[in-house]
Protein backbone atom coordinates (compact mmCIF):
# COMPACT_ATOMS: atom_id res chain seq x y z
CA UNK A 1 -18.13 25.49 -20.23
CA UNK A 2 -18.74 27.88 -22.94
CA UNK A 3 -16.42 27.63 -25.83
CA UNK A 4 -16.12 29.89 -28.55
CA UNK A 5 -14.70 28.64 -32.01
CA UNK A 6 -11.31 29.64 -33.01
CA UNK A 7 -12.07 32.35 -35.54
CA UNK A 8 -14.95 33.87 -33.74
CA UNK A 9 -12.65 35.41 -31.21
CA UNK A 10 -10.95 37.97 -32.89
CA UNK A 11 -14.38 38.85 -35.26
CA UNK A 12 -15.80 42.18 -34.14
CA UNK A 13 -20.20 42.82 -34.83
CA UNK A 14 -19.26 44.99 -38.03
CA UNK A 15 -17.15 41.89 -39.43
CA UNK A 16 -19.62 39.49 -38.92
CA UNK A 17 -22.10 41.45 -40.85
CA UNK A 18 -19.76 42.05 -43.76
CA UNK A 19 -19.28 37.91 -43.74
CA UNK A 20 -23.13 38.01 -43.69
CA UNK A 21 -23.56 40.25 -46.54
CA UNK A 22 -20.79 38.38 -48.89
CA UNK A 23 -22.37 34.96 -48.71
CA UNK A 24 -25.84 35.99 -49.18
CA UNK A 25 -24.13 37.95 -52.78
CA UNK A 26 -23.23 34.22 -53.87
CA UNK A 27 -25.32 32.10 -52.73
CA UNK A 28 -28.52 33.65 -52.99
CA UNK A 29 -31.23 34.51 -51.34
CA UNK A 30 -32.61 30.74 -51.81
CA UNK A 31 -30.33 28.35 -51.11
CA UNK A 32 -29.14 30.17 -47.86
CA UNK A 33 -31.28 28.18 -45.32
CA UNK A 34 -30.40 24.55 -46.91
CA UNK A 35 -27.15 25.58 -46.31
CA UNK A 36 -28.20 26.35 -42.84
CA UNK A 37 -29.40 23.43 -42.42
CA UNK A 38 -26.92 21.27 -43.75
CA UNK A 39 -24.32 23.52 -41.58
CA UNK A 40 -26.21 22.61 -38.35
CA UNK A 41 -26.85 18.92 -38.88
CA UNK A 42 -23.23 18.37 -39.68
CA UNK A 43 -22.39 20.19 -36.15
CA UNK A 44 -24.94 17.94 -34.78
CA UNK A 45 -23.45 14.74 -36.01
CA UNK A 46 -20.30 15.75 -35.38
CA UNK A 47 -21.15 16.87 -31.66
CA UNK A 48 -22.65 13.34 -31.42
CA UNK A 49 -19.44 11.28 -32.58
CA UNK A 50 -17.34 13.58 -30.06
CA UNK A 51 -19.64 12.29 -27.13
CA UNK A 52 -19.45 8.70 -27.98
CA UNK A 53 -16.16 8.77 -28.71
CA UNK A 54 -15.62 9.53 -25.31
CA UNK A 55 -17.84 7.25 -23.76
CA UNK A 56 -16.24 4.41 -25.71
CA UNK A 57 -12.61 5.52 -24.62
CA UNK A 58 -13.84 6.21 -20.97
CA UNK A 59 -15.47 2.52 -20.93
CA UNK A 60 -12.24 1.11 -22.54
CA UNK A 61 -10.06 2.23 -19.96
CA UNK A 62 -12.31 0.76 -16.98
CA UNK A 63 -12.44 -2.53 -18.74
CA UNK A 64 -8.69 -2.82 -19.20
CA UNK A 65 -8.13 -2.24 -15.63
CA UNK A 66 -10.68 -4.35 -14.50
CA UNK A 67 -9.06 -6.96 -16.73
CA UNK A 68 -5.52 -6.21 -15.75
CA UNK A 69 -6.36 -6.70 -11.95
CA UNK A 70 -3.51 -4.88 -10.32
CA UNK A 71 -4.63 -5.66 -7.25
CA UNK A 72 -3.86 -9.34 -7.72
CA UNK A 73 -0.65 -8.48 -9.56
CA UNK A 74 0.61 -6.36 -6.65
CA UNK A 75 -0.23 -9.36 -4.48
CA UNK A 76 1.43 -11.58 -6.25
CA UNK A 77 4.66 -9.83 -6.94
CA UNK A 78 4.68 -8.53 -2.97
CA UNK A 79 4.92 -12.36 -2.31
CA UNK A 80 7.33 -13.17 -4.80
CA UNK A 81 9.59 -10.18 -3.21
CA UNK A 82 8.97 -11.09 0.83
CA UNK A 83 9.51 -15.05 0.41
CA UNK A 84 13.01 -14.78 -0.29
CA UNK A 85 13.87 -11.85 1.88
CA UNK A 86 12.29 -13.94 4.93
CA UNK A 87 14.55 -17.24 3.32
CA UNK A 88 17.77 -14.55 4.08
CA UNK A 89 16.63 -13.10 7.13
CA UNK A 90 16.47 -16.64 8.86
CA UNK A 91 19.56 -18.02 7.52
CA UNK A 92 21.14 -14.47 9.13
CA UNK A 93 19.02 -15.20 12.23
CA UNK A 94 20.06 -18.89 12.12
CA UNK A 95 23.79 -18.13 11.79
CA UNK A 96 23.77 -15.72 14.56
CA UNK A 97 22.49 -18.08 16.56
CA UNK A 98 23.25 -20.84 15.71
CA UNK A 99 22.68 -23.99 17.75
CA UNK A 100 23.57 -27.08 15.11
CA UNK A 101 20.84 -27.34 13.69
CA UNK A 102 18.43 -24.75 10.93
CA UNK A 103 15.84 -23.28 12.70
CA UNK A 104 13.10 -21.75 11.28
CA UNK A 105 11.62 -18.19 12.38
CA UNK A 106 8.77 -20.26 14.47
CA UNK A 107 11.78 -22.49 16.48
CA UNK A 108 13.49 -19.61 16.89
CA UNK A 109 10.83 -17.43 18.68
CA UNK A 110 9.76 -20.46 20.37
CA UNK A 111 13.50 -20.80 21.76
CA UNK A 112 13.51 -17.01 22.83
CA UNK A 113 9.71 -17.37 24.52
CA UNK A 114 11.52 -20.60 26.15
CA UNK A 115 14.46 -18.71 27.05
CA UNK A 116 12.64 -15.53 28.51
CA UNK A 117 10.43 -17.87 30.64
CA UNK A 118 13.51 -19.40 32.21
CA UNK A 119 14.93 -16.08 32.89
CA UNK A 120 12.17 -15.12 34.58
CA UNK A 121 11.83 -18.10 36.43
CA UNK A 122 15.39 -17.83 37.76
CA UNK A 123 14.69 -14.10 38.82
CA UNK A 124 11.67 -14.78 40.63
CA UNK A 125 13.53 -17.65 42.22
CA UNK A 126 16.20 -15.24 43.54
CA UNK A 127 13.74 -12.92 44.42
CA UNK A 128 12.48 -15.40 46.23
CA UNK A 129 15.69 -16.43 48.29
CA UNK A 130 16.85 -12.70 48.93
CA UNK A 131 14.12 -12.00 50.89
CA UNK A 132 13.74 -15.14 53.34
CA UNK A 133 15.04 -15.02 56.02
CA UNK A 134 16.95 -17.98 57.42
CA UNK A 135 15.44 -19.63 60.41
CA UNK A 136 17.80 -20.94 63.08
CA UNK A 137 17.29 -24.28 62.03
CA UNK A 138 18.67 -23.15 58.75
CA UNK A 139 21.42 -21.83 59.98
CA UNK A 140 24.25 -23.95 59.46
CA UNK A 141 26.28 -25.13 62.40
CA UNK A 142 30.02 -25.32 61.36
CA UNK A 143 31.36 -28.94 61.61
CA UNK A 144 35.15 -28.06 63.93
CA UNK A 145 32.65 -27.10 66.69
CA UNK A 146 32.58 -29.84 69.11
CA UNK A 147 31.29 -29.97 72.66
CA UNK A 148 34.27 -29.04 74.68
CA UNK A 149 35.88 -31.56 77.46
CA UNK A 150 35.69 -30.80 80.76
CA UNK A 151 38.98 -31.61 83.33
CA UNK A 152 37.30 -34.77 84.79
């Protein structure tokens, strides 16, 4: 990225030379290139402090995160949030439900598994029952009949 300083921007060719021709009138034709030279190892050094400067703030910031560990932070305060959420989400689930005794989350869903698995058992079952057919051996007799008497 070229940059241009400040005051060069508005400085036309005819100005510069003007500028040109007022410092050689007091300075001299001798003492212009030490001052040259001075000019451009000041820009240098200062070029150079700009650059580390940077480096040194860039390298700063990737230490302090690496020493701040958000990750772990995150972690941390995620589990500080969920534990007592879960705490009031059972004692909701528990009160819903509630069979005399606390449950945890794991009794619960192992109470639900239990009661789905009976449920299913007692469909099957009449599944089962709907489509046998009785035999006649199954068939109940009705107890009032009796053999009838015959007129001896």
């Amino acid at each position: 990225m070229n940059m241009m300083p400040l005051f060069l921007g508005d400085v036309a060719g005819s100005e510069i030379v003007v500028i040109l021709i007022v410092i050689l009138l007091f300075f001299g034709s001798k003492s212009i290139p030490g001052i040259a030279k001075t000019l451009g190892q000041a820009m240098y050094q200062i070029r150079n402090a700009s650059n580390e400067l940077q480096q040194e703030i860039k390298k700063s910031g990737v230490d302090i995160k690496s020493n701040m560990n958000i990750d772990a932070l995150l972690k941390e305060s995620k589990e500080q949030l969920v534990q007592p959420l879960d705490q009031m989400y059972s004692d909701v689930e528990n009160s819903m439900h509630y069979t005399g005794k606390p449950q945890t989350p794991i009794e619960r869903a192992e109470q639900v598994e239990a009661n789905e698995t009976e449920a299913a058992t007692i469909e099957t079952a009449a599944d089962v029952a709907t489509t046998v057919e009785p035999t006649s051996e199954e068939i109940p007799v009705s107890e009032t009949n009796e053999p009838t008497k015959t007129a001896e």
